[in-house]
PDB file of N, CA and C in Angstrom:
ATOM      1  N   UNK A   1     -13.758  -3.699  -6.644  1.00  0.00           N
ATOM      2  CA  UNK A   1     -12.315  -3.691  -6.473  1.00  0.00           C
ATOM      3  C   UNK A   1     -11.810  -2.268  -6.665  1.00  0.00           C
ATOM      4  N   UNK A   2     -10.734  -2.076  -6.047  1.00  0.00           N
ATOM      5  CA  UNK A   2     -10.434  -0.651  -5.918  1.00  0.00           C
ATOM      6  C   UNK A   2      -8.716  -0.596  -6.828  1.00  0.00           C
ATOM      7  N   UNK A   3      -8.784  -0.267  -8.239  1.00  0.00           N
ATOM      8  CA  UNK A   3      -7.601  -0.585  -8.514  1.00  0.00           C
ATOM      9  C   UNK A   3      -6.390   0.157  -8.404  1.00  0.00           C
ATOM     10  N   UNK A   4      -6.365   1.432  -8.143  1.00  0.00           N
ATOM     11  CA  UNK A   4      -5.437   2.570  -7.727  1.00  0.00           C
ATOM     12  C   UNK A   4      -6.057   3.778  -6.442  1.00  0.00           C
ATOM     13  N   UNK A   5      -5.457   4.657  -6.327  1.00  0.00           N
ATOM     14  CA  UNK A   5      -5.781   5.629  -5.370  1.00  0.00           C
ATOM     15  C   UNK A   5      -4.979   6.786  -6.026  1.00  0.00           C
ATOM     16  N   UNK A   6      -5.415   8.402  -6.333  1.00  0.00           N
ATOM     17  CA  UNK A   6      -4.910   9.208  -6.306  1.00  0.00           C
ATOM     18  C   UNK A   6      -5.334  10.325  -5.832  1.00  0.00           C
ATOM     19  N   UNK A   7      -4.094  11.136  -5.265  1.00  0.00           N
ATOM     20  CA  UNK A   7      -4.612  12.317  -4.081  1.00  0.00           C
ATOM     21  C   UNK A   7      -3.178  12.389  -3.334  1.00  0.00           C
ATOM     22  N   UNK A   8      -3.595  13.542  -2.354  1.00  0.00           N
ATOM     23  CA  UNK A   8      -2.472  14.198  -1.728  1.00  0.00           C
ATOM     24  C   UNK A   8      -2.170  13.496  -0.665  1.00  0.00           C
ATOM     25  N   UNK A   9      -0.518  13.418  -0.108  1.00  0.00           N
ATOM     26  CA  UNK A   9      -0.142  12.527   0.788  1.00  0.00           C
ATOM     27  C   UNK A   9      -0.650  13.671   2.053  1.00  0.00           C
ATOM     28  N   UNK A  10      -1.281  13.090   3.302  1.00  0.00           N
ATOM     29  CA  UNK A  10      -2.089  13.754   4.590  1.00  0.00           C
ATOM     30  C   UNK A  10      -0.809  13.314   5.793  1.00  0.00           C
ATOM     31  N   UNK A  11      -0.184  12.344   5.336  1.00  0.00           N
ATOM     32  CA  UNK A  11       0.324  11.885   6.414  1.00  0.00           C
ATOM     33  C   UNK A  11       1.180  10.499   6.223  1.00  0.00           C
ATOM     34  N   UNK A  12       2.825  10.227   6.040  1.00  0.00           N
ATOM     35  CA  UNK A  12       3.229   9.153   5.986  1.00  0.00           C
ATOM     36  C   UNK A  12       4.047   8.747   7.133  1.00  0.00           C
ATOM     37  N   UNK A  13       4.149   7.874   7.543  1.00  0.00           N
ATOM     38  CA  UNK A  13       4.572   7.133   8.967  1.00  0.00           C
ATOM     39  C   UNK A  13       4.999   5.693   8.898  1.00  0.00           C
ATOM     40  N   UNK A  14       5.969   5.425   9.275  1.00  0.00           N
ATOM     41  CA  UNK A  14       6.368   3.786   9.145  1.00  0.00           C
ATOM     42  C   UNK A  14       6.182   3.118   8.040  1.00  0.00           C
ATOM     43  N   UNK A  15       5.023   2.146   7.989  1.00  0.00           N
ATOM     44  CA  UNK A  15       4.387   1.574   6.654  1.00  0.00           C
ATOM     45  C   UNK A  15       3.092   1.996   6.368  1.00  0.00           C
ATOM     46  N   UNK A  16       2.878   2.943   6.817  1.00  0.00           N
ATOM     47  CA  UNK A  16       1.303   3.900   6.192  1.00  0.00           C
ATOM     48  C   UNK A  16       1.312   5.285   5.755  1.00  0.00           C
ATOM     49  N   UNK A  17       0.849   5.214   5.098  1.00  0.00           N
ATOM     50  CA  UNK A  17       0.371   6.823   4.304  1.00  0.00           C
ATOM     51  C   UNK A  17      -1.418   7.084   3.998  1.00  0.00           C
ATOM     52  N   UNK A  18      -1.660   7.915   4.569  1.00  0.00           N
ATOM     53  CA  UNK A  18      -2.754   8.789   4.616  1.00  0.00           C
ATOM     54  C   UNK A  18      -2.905   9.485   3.199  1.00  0.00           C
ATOM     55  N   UNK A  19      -4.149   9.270   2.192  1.00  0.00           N
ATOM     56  CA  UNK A  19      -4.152   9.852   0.860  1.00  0.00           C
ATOM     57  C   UNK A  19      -5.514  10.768   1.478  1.00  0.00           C
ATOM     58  N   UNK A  20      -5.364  11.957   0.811  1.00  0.00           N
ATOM     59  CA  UNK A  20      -6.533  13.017   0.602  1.00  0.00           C
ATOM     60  C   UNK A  20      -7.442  12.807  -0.767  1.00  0.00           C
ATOM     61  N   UNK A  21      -8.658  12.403  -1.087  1.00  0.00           N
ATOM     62  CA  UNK A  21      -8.956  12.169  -2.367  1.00  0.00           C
ATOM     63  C   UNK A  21      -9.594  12.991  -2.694  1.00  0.00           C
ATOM     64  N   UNK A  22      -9.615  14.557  -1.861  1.00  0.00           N
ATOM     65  CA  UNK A  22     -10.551  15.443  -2.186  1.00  0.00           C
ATOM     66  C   UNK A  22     -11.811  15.467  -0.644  1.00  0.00           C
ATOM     67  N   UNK A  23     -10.923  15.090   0.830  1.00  0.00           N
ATOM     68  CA  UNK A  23     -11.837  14.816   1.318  1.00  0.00           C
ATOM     69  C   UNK A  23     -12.053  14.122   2.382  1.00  0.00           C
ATOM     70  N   UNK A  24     -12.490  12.737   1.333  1.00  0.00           N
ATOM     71  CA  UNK A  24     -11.903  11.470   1.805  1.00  0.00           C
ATOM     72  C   UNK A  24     -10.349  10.958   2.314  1.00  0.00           C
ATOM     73  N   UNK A  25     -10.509  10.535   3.347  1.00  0.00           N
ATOM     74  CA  UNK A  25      -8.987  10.181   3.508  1.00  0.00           C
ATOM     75  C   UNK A  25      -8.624   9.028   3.902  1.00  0.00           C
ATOM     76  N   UNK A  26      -8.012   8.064   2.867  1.00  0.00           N
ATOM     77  CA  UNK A  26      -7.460   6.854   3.247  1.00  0.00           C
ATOM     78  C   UNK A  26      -6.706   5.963   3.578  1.00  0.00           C
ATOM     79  N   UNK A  27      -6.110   5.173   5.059  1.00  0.00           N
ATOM     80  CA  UNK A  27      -5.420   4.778   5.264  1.00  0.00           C
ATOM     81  C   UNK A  27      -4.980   3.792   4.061  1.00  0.00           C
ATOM     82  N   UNK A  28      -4.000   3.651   3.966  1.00  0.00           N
ATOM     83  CA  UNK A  28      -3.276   2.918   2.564  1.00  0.00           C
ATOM     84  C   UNK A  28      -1.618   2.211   3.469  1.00  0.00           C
ATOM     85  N   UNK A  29      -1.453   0.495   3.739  1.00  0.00           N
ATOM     86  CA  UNK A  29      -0.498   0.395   3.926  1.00  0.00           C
ATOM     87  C   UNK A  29       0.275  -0.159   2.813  1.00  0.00           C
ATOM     88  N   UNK A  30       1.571   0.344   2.924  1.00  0.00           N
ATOM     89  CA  UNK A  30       2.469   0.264   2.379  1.00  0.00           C
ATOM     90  C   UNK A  30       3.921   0.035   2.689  1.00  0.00           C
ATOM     91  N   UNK A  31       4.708  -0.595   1.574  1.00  0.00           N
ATOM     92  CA  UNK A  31       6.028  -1.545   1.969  1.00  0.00           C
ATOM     93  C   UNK A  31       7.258  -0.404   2.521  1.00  0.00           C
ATOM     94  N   UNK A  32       8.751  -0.587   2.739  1.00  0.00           N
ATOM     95  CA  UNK A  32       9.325   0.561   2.737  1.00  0.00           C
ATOM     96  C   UNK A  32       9.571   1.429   1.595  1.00  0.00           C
ATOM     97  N   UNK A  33       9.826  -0.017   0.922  1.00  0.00           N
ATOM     98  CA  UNK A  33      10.348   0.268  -0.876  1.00  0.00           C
ATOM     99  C   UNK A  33       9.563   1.606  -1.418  1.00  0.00           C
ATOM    100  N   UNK A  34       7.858   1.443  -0.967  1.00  0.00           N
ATOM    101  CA  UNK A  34       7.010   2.207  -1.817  1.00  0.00           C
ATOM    102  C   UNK A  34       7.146   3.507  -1.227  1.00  0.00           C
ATOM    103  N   UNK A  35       7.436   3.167   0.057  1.00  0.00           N
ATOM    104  CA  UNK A  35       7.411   4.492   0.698  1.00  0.00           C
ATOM    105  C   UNK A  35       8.715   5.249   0.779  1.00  0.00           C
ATOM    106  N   UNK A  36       9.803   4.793   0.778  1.00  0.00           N
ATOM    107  CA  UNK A  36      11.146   5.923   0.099  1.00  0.00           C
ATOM    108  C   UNK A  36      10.622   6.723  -1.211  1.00  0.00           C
ATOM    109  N   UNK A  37       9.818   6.353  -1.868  1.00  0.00           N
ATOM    110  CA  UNK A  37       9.814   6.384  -3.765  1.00  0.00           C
ATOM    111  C   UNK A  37       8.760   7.296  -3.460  1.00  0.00           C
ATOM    112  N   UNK A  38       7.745   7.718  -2.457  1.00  0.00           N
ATOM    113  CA  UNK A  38       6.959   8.913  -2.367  1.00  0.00           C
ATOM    114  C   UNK A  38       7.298  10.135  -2.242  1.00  0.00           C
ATOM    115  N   UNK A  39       6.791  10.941  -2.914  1.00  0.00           N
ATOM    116  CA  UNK A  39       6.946  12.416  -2.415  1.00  0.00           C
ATOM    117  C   UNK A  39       6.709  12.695  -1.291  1.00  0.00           C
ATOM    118  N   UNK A  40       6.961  14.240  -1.071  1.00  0.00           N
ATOM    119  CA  UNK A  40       6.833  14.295   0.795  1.00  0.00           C
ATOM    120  C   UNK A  40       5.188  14.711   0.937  1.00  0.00           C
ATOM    121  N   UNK A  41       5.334  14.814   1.919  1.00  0.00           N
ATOM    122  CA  UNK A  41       3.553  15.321   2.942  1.00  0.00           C
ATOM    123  C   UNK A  41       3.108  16.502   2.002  1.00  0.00           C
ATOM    124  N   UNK A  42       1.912  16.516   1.523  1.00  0.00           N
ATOM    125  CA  UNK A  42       1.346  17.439   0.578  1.00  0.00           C
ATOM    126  C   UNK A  42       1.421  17.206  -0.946  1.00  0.00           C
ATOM    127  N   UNK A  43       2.118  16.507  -1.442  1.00  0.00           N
ATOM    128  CA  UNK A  43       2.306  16.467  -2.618  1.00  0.00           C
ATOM    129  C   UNK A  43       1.030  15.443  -3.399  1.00  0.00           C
ATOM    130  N   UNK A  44       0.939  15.169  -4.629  1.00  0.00           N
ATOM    131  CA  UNK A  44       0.482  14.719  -5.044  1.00  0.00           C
ATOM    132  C   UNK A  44       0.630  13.172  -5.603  1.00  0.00           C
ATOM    133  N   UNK A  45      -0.120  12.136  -5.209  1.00  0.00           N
ATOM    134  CA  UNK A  45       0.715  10.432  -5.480  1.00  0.00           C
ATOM    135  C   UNK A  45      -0.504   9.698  -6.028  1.00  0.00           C
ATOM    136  N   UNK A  46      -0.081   8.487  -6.815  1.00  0.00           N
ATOM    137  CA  UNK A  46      -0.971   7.587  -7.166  1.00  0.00           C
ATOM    138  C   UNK A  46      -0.416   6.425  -6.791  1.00  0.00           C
ATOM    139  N   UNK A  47      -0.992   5.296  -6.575  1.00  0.00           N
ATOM    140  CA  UNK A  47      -0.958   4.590  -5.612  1.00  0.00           C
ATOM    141  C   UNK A  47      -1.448   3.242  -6.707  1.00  0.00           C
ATOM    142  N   UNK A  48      -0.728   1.843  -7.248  1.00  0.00           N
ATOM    143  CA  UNK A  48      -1.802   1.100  -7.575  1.00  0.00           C
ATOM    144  C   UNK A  48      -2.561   0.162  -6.087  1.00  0.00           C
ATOM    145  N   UNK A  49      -3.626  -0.530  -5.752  1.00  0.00           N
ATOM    146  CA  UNK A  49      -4.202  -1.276  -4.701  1.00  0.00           C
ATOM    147  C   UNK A  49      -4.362  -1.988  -4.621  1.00  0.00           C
ATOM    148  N   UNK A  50      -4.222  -3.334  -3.700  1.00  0.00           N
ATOM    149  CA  UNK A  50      -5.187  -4.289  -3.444  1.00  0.00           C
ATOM    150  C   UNK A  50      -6.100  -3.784  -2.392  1.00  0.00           C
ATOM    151  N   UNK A  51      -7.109  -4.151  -2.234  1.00  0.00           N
ATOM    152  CA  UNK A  51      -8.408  -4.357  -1.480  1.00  0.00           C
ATOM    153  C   UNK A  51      -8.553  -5.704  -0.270  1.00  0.00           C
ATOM    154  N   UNK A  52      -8.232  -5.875   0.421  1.00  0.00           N
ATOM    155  CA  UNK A  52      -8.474  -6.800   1.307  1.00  0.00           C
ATOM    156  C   UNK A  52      -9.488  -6.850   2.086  1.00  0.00           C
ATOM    157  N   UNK A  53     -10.522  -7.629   2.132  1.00  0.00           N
ATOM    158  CA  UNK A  53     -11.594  -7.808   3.348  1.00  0.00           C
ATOM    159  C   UNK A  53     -11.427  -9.082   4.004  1.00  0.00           C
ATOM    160  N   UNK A  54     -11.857  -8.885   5.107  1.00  0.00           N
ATOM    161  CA  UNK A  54     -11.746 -10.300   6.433  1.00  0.00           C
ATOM    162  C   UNK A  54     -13.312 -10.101   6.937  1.00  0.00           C
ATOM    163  N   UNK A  55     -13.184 -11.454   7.847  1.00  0.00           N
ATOM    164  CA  UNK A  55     -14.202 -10.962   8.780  1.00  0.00           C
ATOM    165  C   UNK A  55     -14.709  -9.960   9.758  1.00  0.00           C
ATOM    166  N   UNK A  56     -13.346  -9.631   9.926  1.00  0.00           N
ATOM    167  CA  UNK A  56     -13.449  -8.572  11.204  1.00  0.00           C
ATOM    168  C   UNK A  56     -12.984  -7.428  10.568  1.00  0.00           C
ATOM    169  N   UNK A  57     -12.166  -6.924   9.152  1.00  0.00           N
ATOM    170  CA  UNK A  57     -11.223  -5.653   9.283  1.00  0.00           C
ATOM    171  C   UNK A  57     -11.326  -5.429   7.224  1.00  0.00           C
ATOM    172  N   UNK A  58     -11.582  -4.571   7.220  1.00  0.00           N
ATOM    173  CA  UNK A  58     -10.789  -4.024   5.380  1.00  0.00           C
ATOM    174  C   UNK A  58      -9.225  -3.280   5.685  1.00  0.00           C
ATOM    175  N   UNK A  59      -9.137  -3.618   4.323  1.00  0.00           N
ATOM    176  CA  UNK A  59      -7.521  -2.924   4.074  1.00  0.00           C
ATOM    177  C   UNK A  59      -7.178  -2.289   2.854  1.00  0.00           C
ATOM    178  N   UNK A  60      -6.613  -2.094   2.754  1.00  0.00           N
ATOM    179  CA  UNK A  60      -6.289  -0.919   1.349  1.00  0.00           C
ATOM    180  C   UNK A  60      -4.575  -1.366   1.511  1.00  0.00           C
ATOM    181  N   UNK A  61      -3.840  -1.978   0.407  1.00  0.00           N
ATOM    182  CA  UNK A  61      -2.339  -2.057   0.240  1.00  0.00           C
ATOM    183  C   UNK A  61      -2.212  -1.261  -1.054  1.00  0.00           C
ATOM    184  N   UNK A  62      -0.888  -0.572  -0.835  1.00  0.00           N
ATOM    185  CA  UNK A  62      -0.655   0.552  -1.921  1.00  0.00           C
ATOM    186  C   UNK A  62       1.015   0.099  -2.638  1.00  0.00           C
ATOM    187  N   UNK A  63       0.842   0.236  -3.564  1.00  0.00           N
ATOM    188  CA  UNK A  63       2.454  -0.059  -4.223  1.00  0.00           C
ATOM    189  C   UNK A  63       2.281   0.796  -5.357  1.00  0.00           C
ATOM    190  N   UNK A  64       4.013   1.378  -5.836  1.00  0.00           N
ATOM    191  CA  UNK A  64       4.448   2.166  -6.246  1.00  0.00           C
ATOM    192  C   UNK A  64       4.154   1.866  -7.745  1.00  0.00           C
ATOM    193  N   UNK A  65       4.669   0.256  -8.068  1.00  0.00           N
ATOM    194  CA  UNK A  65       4.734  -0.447  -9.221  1.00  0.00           C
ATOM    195  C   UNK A  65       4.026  -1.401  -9.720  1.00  0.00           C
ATOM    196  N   UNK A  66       3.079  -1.748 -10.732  1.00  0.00           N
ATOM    197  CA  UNK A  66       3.120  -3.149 -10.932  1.00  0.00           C
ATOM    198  C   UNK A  66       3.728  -4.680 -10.395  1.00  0.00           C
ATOM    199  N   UNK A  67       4.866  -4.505 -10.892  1.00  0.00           N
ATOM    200  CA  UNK A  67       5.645  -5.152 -10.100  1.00  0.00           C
ATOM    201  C   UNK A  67       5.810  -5.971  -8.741  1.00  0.00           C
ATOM    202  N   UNK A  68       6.122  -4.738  -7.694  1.00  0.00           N
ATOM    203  CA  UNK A  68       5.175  -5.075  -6.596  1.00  0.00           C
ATOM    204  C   UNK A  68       4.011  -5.443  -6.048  1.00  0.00           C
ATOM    205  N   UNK A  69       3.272  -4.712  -6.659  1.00  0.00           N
ATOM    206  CA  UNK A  69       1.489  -5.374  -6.923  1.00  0.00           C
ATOM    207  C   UNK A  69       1.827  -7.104  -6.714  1.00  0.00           C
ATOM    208  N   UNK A  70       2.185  -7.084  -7.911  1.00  0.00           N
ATOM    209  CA  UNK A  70       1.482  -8.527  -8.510  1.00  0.00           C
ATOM    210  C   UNK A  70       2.988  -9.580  -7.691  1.00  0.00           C
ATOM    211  N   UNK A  71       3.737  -9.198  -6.557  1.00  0.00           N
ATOM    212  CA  UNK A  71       4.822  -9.818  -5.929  1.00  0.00           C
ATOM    213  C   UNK A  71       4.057 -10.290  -4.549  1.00  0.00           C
ATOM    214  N   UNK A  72       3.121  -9.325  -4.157  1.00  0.00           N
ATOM    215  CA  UNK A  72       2.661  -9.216  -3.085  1.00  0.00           C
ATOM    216  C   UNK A  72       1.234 -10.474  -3.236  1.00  0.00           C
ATOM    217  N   UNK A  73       0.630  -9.842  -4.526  1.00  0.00           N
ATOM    218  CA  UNK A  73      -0.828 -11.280  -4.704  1.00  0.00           C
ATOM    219  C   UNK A  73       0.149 -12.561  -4.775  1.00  0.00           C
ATOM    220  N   UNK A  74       1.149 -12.673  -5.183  1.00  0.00           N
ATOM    221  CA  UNK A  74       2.013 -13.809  -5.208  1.00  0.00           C
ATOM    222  C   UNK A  74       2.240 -14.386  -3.602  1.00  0.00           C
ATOM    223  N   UNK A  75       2.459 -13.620  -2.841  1.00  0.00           N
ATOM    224  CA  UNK A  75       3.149 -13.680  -1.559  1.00  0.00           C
ATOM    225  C   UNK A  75       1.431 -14.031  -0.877  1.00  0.00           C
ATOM    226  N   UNK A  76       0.484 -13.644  -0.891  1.00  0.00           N
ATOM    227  CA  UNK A  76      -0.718 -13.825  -0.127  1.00  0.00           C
ATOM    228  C   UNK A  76      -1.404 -14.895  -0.547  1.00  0.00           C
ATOM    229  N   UNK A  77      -1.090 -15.689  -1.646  1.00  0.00           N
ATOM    230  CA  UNK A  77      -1.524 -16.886  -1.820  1.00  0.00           C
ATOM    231  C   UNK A  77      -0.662 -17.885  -1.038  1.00  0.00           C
ATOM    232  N   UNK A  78       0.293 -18.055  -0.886  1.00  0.00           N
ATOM    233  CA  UNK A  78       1.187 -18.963   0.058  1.00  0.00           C
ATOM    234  C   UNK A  78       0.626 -19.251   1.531  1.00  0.00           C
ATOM    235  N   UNK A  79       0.496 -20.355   1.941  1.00  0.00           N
ATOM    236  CA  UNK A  79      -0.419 -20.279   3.128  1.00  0.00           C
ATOM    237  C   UNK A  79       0.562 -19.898   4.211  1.00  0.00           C
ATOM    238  N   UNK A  80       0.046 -19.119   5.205  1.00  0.00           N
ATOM    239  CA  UNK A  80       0.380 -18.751   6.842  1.00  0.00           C
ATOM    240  C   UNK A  80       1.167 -17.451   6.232  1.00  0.00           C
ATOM    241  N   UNK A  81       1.458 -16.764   4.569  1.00  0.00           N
ATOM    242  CA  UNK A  81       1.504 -15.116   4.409  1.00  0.00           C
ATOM    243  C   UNK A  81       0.432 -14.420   4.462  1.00  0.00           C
ATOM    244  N   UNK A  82       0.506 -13.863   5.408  1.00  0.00           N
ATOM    245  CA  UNK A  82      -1.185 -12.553   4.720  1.00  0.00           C
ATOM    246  C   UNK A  82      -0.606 -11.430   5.281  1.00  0.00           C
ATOM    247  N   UNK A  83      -1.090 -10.532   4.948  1.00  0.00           N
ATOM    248  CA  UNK A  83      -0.748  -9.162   3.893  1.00  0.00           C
ATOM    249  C   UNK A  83      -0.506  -8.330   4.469  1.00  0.00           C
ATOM    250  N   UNK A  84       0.107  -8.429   6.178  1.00  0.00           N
ATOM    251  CA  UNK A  84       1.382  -7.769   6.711  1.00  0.00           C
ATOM    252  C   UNK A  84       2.696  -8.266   6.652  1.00  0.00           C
ATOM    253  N   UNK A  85       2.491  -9.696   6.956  1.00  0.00           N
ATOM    254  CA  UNK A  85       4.042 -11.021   6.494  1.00  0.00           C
ATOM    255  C   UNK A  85       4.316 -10.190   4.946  1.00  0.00           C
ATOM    256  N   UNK A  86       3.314 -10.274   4.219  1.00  0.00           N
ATOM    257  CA  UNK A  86       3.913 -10.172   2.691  1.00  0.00           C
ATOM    258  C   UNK A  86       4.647  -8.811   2.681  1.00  0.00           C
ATOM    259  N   UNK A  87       4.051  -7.485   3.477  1.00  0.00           N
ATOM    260  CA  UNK A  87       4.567  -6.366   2.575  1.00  0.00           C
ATOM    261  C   UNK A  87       6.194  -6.462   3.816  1.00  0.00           C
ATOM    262  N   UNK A  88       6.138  -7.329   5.066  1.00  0.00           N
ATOM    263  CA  UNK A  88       7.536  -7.300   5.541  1.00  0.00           C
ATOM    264  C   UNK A  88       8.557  -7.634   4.687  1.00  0.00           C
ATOM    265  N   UNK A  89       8.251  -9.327   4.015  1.00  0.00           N
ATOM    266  CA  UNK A  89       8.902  -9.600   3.297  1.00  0.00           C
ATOM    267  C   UNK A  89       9.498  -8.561   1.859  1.00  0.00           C
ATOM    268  N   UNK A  90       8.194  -7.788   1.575  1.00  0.00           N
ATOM    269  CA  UNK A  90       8.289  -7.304  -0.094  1.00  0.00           C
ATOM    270  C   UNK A  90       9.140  -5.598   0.858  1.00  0.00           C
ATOM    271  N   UNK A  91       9.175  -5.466   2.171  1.00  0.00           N
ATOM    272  CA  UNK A  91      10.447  -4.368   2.868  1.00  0.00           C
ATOM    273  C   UNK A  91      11.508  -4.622   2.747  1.00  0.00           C
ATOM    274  N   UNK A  92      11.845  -5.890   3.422  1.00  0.00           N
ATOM    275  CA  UNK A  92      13.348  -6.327   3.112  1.00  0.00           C
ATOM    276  C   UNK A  92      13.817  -6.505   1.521  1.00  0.00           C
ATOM    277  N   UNK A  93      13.203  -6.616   0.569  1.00  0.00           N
ATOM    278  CA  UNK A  93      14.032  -6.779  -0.503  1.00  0.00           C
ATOM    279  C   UNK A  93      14.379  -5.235  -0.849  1.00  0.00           C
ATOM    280  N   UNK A  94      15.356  -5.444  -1.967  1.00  0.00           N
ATOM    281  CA  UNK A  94      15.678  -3.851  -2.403  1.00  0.00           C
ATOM    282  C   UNK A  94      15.114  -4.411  -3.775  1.00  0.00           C
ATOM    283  N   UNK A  95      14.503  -3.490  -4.127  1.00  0.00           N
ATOM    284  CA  UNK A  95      13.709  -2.847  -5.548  1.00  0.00           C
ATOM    285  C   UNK A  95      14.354  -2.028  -6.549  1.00  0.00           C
TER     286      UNK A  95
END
């Protein structure tokens, strides 16, 4: 399990941000909420994660807070949410 991410923002766009970990660089999606609350391109961010694997695809979800974290494992247990529905839903709220 991958429980945070820290490193330099490479690149943020819509609901994704690009982390530098020294290198490595990982797509990380993320809600709007998390992404107003980032610093700009270059700076330095930590990220807490979920880890998602499927059959076909991995994922990396990034949130700002606890909070969110544990709103979102809430939201992906509900059947027919998975973990683009959830971070739409966890966009529209205000934080």
């Amino acid at each position: 399990m991958i429980y945070g991410i820290k490193g330099k923002i490479a690149l943020k766009k819509n609901t994704e941000v690009v982390i530098d970990t020294g290198g490595v660089l990982y797509l990380v999606f993320v809600s709007i909420n998390t992404l107003e609350k980032l610093p700009e391109q270059g700076k330095e961010v930590y990220l807490l994660t979920v880890f998602i694997t499927r059959e076909d695809s991995q994922a990396l979800y990034g949130f700002y807070d606890e909070k969110e974290k544990e709103l979102f494992k809430l939201l992906i247990e509900i059947k027919n949410i998975g973990p683009k529905t959830a971070l739409g839903i966890l966009s529209s709220v205000k934080t």
